[in-house]
PDB file of N, CA and C in Angstrom:
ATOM      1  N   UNK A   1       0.853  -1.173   0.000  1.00  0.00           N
ATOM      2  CA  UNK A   1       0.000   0.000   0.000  1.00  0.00           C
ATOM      3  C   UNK A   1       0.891   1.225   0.000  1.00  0.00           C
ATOM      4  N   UNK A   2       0.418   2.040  -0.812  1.00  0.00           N
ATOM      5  CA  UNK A   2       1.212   3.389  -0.873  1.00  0.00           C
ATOM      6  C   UNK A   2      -0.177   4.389  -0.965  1.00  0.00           C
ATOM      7  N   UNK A   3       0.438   5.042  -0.495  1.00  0.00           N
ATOM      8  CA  UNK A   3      -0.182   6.737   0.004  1.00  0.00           C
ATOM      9  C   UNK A   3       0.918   8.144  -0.184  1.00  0.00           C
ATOM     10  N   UNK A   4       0.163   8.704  -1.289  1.00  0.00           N
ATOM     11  CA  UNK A   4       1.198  10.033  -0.924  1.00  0.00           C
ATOM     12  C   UNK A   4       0.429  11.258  -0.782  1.00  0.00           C
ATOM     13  N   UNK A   5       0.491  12.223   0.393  1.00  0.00           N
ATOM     14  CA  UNK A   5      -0.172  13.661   0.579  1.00  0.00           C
ATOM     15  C   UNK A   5       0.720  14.362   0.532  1.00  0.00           C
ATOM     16  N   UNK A   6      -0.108  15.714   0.774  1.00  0.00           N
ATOM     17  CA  UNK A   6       0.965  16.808   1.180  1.00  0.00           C
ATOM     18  C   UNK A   6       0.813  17.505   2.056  1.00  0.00           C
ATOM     19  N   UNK A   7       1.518  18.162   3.307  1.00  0.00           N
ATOM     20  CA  UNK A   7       1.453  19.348   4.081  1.00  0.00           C
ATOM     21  C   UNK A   7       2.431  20.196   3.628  1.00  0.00           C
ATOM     22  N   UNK A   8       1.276  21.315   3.449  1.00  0.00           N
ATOM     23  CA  UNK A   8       1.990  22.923   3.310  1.00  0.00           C
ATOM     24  C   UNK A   8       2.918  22.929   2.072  1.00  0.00           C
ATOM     25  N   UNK A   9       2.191  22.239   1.033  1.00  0.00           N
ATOM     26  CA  UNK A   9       3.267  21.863  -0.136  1.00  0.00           C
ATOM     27  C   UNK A   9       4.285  20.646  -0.043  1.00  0.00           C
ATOM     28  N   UNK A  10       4.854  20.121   0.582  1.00  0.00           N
ATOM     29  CA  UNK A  10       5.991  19.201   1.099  1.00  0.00           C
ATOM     30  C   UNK A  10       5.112  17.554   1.122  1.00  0.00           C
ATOM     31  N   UNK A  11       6.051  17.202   0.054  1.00  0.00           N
ATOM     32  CA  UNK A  11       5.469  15.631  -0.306  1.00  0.00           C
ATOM     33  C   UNK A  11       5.444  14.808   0.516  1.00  0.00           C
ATOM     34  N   UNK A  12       4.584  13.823   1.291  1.00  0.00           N
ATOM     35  CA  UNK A  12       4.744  12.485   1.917  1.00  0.00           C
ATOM     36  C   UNK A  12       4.353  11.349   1.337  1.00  0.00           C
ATOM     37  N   UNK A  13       5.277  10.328   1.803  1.00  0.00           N
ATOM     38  CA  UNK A  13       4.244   9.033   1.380  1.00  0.00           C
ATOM     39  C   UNK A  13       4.597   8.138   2.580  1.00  0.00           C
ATOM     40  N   UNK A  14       3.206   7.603   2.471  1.00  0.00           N
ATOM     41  CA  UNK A  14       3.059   6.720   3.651  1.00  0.00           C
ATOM     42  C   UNK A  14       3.018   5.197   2.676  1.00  0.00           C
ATOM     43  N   UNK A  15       3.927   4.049   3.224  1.00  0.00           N
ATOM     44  CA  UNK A  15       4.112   2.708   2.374  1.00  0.00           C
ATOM     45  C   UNK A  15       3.853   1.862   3.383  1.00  0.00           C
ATOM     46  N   UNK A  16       3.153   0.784   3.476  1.00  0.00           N
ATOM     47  CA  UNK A  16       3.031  -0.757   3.843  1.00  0.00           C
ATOM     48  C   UNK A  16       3.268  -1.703   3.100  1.00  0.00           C
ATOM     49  N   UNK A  17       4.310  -2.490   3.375  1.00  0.00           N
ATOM     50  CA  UNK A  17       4.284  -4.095   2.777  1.00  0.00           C
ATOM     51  C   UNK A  17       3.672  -4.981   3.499  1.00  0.00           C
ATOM     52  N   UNK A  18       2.664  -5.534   2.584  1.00  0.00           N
ATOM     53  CA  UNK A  18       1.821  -6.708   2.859  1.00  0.00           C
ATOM     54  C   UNK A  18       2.210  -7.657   3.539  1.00  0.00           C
ATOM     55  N   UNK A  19       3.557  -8.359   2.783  1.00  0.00           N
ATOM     56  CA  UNK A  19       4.183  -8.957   3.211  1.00  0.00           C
ATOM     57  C   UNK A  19       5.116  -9.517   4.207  1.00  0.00           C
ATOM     58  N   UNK A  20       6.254  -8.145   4.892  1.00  0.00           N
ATOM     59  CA  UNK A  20       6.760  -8.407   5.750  1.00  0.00           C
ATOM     60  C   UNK A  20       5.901  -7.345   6.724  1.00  0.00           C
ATOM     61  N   UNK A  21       5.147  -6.688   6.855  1.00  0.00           N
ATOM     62  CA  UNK A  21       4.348  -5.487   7.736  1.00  0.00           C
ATOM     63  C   UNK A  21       5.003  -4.085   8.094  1.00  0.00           C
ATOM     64  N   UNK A  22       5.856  -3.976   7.435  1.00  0.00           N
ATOM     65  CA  UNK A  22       6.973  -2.773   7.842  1.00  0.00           C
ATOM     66  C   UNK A  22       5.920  -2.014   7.461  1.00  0.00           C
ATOM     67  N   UNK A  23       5.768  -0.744   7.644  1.00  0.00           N
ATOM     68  CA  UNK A  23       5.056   0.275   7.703  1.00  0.00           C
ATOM     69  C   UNK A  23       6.236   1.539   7.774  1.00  0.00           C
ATOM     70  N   UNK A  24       6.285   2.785   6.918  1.00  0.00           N
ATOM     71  CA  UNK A  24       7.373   3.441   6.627  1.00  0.00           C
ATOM     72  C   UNK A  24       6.457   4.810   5.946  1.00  0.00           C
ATOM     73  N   UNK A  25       7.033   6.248   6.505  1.00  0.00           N
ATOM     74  CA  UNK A  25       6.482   7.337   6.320  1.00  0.00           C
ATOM     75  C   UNK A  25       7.734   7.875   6.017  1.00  0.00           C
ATOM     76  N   UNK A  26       7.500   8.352   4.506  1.00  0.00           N
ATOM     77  CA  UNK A  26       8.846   8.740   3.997  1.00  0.00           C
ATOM     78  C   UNK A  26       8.526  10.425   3.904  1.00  0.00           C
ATOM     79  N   UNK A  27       9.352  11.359   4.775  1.00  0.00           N
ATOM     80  CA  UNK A  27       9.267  12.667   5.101  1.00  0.00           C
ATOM     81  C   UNK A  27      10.220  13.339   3.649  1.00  0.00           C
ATOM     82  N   UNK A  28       9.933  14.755   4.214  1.00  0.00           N
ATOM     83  CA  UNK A  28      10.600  15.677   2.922  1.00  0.00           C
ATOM     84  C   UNK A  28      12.342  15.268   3.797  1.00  0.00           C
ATOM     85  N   UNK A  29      12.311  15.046   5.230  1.00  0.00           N
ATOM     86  CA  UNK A  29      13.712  15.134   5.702  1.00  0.00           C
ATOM     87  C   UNK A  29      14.391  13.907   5.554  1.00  0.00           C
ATOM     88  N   UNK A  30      13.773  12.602   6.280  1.00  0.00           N
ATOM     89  CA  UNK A  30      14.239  11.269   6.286  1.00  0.00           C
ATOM     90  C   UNK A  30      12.824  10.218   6.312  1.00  0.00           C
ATOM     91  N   UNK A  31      13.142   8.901   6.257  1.00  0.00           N
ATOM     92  CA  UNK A  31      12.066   7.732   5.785  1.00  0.00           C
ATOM     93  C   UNK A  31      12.184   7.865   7.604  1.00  0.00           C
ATOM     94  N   UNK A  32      10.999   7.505   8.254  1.00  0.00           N
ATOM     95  CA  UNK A  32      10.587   7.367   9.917  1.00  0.00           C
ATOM     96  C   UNK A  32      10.165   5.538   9.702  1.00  0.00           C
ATOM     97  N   UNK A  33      10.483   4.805  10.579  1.00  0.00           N
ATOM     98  CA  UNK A  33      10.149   3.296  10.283  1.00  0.00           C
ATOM     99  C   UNK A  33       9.182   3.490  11.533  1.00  0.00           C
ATOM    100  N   UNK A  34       7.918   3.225  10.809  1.00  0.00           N
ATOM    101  CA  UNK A  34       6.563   3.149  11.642  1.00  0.00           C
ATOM    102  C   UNK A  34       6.273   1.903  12.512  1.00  0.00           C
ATOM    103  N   UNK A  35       6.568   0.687  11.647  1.00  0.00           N
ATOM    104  CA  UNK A  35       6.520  -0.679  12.323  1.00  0.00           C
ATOM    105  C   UNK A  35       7.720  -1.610  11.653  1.00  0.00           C
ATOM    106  N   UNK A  36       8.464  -2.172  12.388  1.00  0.00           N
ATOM    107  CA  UNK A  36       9.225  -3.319  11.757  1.00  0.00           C
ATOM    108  C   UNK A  36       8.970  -4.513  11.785  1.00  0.00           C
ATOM    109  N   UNK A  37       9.625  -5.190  10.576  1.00  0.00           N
ATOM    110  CA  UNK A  37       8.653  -6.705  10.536  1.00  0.00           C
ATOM    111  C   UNK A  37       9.073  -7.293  11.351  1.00  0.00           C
ATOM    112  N   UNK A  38      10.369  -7.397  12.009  1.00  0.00           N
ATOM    113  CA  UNK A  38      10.846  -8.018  12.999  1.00  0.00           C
ATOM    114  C   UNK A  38       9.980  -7.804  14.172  1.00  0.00           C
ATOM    115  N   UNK A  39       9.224  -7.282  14.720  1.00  0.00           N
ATOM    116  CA  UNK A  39       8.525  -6.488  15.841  1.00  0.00           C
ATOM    117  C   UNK A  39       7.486  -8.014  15.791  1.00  0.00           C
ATOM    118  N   UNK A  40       7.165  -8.473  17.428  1.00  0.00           N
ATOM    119  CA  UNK A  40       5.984  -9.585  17.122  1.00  0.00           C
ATOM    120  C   UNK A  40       4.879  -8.853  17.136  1.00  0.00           C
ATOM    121  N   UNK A  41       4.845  -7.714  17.528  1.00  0.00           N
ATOM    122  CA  UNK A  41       2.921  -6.959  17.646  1.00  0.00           C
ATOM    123  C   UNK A  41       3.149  -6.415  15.825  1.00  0.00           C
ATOM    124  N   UNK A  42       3.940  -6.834  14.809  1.00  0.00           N
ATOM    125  CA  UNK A  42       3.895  -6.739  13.184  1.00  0.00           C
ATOM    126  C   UNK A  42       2.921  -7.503  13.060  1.00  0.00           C
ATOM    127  N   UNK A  43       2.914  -9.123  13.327  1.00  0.00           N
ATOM    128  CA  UNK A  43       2.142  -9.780  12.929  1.00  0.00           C
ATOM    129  C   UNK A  43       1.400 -10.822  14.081  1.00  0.00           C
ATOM    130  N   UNK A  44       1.495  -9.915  15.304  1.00  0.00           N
ATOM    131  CA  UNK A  44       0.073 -10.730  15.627  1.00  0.00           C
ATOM    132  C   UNK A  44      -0.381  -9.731  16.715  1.00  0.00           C
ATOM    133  N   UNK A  45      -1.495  -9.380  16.528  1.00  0.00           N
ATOM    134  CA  UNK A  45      -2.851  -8.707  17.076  1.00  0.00           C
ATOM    135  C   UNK A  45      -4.038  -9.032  16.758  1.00  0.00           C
ATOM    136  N   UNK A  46      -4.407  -8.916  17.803  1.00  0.00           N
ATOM    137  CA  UNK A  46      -5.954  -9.097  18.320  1.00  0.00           C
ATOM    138  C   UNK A  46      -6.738  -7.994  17.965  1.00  0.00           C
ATOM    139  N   UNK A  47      -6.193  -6.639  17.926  1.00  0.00           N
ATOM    140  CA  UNK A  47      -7.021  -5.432  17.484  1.00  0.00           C
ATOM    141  C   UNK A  47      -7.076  -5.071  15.973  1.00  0.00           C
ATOM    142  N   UNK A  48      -8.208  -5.031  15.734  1.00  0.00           N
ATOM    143  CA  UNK A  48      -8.943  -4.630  14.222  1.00  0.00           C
ATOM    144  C   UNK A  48      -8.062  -3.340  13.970  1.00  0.00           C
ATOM    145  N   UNK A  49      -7.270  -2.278  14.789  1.00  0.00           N
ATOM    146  CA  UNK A  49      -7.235  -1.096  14.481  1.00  0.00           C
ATOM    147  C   UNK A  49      -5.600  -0.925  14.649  1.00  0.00           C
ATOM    148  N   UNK A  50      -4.884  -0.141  13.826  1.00  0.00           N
ATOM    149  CA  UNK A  50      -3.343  -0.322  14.328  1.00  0.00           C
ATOM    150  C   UNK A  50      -3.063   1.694  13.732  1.00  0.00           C
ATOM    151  N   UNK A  51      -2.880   2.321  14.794  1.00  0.00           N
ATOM    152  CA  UNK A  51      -2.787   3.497  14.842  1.00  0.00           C
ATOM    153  C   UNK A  51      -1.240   4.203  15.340  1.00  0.00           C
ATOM    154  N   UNK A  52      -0.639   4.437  13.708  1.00  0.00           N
ATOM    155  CA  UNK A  52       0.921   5.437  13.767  1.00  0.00           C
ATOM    156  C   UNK A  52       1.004   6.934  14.085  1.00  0.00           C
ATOM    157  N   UNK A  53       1.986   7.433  15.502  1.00  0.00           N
ATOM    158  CA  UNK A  53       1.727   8.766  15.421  1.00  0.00           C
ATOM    159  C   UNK A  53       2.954   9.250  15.100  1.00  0.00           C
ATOM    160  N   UNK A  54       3.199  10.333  14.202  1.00  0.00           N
ATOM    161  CA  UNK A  54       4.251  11.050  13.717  1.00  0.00           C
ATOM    162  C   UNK A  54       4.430  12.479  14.332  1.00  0.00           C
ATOM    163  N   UNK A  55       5.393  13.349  14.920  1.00  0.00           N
ATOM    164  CA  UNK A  55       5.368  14.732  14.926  1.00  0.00           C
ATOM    165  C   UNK A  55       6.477  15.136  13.835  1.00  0.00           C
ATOM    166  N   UNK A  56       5.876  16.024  12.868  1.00  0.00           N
ATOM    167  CA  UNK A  56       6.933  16.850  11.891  1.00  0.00           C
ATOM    168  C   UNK A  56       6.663  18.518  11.965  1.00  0.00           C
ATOM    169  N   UNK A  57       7.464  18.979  12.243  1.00  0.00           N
ATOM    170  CA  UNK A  57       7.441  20.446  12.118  1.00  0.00           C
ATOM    171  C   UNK A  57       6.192  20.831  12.872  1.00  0.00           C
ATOM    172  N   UNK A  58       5.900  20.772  13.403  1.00  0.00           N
ATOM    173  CA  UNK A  58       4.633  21.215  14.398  1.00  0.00           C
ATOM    174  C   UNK A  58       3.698  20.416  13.862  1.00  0.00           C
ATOM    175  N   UNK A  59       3.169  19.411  12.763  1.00  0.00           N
ATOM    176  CA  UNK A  59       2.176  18.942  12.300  1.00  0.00           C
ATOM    177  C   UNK A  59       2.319  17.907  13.274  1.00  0.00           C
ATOM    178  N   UNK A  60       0.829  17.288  13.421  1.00  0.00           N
ATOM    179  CA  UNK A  60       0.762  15.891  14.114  1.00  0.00           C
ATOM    180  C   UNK A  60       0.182  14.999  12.664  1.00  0.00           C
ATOM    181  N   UNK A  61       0.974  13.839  12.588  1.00  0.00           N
ATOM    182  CA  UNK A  61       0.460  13.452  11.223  1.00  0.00           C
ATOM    183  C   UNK A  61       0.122  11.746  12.224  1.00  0.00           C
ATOM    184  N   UNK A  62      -1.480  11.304  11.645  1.00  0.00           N
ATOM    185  CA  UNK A  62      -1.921   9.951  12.841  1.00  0.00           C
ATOM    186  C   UNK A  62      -2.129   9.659  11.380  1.00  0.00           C
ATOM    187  N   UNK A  63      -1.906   8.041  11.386  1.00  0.00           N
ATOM    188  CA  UNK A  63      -2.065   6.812   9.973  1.00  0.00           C
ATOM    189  C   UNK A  63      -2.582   5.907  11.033  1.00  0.00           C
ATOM    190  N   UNK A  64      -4.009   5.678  10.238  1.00  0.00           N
ATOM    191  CA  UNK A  64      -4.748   4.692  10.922  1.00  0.00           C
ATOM    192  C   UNK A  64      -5.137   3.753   9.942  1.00  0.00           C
ATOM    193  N   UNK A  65      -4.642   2.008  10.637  1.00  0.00           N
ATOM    194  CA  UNK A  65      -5.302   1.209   9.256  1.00  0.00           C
ATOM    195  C   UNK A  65      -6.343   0.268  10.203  1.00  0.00           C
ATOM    196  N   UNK A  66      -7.090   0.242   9.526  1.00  0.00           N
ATOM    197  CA  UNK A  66      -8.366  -1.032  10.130  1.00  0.00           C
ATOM    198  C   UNK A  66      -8.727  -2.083   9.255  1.00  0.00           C
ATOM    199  N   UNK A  67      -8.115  -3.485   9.547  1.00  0.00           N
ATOM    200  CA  UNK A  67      -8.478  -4.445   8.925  1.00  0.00           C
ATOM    201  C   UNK A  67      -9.988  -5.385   9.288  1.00  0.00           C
ATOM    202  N   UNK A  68     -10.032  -6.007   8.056  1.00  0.00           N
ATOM    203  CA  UNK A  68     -10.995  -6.791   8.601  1.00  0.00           C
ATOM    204  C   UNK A  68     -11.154  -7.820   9.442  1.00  0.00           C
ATOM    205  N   UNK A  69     -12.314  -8.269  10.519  1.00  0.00           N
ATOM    206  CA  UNK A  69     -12.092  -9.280  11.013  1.00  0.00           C
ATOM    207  C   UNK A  69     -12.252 -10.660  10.426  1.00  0.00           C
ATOM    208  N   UNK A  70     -12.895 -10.868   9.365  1.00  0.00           N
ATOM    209  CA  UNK A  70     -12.228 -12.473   9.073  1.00  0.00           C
ATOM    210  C   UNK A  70     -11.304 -12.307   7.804  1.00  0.00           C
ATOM    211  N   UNK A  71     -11.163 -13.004   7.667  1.00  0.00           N
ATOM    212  CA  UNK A  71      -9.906 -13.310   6.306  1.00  0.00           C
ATOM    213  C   UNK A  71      -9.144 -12.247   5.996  1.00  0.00           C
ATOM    214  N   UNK A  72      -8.147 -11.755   6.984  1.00  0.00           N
ATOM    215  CA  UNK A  72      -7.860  -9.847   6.778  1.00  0.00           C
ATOM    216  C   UNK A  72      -7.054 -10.031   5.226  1.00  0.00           C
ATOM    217  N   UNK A  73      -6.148 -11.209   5.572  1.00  0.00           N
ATOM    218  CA  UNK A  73      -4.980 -11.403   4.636  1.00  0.00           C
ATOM    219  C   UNK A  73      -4.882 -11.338   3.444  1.00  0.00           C
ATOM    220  N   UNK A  74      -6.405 -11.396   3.361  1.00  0.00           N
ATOM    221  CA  UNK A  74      -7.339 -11.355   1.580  1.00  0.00           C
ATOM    222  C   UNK A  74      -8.421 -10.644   1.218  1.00  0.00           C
ATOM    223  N   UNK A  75      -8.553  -9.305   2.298  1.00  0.00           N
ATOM    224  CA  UNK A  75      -9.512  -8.639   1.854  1.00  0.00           C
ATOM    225  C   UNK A  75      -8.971  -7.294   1.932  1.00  0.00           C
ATOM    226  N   UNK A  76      -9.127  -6.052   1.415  1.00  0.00           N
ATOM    227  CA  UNK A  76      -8.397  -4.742   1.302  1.00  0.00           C
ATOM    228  C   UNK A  76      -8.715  -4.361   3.267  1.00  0.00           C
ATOM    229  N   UNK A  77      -7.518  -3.559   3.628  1.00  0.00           N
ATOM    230  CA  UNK A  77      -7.722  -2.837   4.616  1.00  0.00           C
ATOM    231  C   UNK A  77      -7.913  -1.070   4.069  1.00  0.00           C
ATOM    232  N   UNK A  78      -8.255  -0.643   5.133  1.00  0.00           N
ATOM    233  CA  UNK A  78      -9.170   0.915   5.297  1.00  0.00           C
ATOM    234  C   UNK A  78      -7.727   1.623   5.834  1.00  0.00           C
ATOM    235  N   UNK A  79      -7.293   2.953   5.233  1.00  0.00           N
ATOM    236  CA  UNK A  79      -6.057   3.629   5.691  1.00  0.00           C
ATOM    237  C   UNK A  79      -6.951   5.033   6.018  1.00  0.00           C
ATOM    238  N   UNK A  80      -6.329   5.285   6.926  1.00  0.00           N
ATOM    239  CA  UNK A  80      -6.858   7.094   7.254  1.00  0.00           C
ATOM    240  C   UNK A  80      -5.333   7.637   7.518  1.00  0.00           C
ATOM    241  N   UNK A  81      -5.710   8.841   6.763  1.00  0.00           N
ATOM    242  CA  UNK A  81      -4.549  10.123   7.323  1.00  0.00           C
ATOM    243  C   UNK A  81      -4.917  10.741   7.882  1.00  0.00           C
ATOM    244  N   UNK A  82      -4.811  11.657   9.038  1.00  0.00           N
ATOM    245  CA  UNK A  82      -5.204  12.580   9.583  1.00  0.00           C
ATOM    246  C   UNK A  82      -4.154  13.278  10.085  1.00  0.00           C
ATOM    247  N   UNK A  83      -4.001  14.758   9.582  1.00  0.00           N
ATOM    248  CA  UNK A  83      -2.743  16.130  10.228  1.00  0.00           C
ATOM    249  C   UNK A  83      -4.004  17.120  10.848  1.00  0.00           C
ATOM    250  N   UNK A  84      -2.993  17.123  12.119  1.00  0.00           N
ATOM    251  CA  UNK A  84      -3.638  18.180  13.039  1.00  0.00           C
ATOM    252  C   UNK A  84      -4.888  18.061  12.824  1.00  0.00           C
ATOM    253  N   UNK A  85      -5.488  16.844  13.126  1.00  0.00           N
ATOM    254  CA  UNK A  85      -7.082  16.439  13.885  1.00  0.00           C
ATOM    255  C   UNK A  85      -7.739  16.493  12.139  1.00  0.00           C
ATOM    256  N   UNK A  86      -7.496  16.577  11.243  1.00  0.00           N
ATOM    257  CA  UNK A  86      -8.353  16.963  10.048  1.00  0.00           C
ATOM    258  C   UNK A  86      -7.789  15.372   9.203  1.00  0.00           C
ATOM    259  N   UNK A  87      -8.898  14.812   8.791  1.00  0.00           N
ATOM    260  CA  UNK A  87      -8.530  13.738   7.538  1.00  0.00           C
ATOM    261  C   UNK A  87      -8.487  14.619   6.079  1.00  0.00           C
ATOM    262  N   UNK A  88      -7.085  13.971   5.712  1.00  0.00           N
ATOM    263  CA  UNK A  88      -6.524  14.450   4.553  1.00  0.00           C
ATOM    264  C   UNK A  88      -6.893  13.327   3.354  1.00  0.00           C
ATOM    265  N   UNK A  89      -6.817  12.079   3.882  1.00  0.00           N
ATOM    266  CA  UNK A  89      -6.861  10.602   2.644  1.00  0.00           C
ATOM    267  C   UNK A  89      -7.340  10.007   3.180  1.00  0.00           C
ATOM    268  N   UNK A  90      -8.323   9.173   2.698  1.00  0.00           N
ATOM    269  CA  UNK A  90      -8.790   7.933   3.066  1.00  0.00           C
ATOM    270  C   UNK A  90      -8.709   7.055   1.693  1.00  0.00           C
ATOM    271  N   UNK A  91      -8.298   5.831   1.880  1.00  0.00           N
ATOM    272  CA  UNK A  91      -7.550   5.056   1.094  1.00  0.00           C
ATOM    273  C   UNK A  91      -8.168   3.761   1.714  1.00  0.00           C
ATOM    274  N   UNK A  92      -8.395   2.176   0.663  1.00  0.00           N
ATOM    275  CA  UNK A  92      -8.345   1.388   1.082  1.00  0.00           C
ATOM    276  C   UNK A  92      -7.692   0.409  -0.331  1.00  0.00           C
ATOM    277  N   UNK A  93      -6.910  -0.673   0.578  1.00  0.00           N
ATOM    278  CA  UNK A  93      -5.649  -1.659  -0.114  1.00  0.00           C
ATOM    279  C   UNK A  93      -5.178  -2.825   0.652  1.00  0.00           C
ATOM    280  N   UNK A  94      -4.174  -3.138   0.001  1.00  0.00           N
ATOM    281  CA  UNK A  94      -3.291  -3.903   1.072  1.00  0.00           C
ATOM    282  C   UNK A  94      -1.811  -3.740   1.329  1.00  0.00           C
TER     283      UNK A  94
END
């Protein structure tokens, strides 16, 4: 899954691999590693909801993904962006 917005002009993209679960928010400054696949809460939770918080330059940037509860592995998940309390993207993939 890829996602790219912008604050205040300045490109982001937000990336998930399906595969290993890394989760990665690539800034105008450096890539921030959101989740690593090595991490065991990558691939196993109990919660439908898995919520990243970022601070950049005074922005609060929250990436929220919500999968489904049966067969997540094969059905698209739901992405939200939200900077400073406002949804910017809503996106759904894998």
């Amino acid at each position: 899954m890829e996602i790219e917005f912008e604050i205040n002009g300045q490109k982001f993209i937000f990336v998930r691999n399906p595969a290993t679960g890394r989760a990665t928010l690539f800034t105008p400054i450096r890539p921030v590693c959101l989740q690593h696949p090595l991490s065991l809460s990558t691939h196993f939770s109990f919660s439908l909801e898995k919520t990243w918080k970022h601070k950049y330059v005074g922005h609060e940037i929250i990436i929220k993904k919500k999968r489904p509860l049966v067969r997540a592995g094969s059905h698209p998940h739901s992405y939200e962006i939200i900077v400073d309390g406002k949804t910017i993207v809503t996106s759904t993939g894998f």
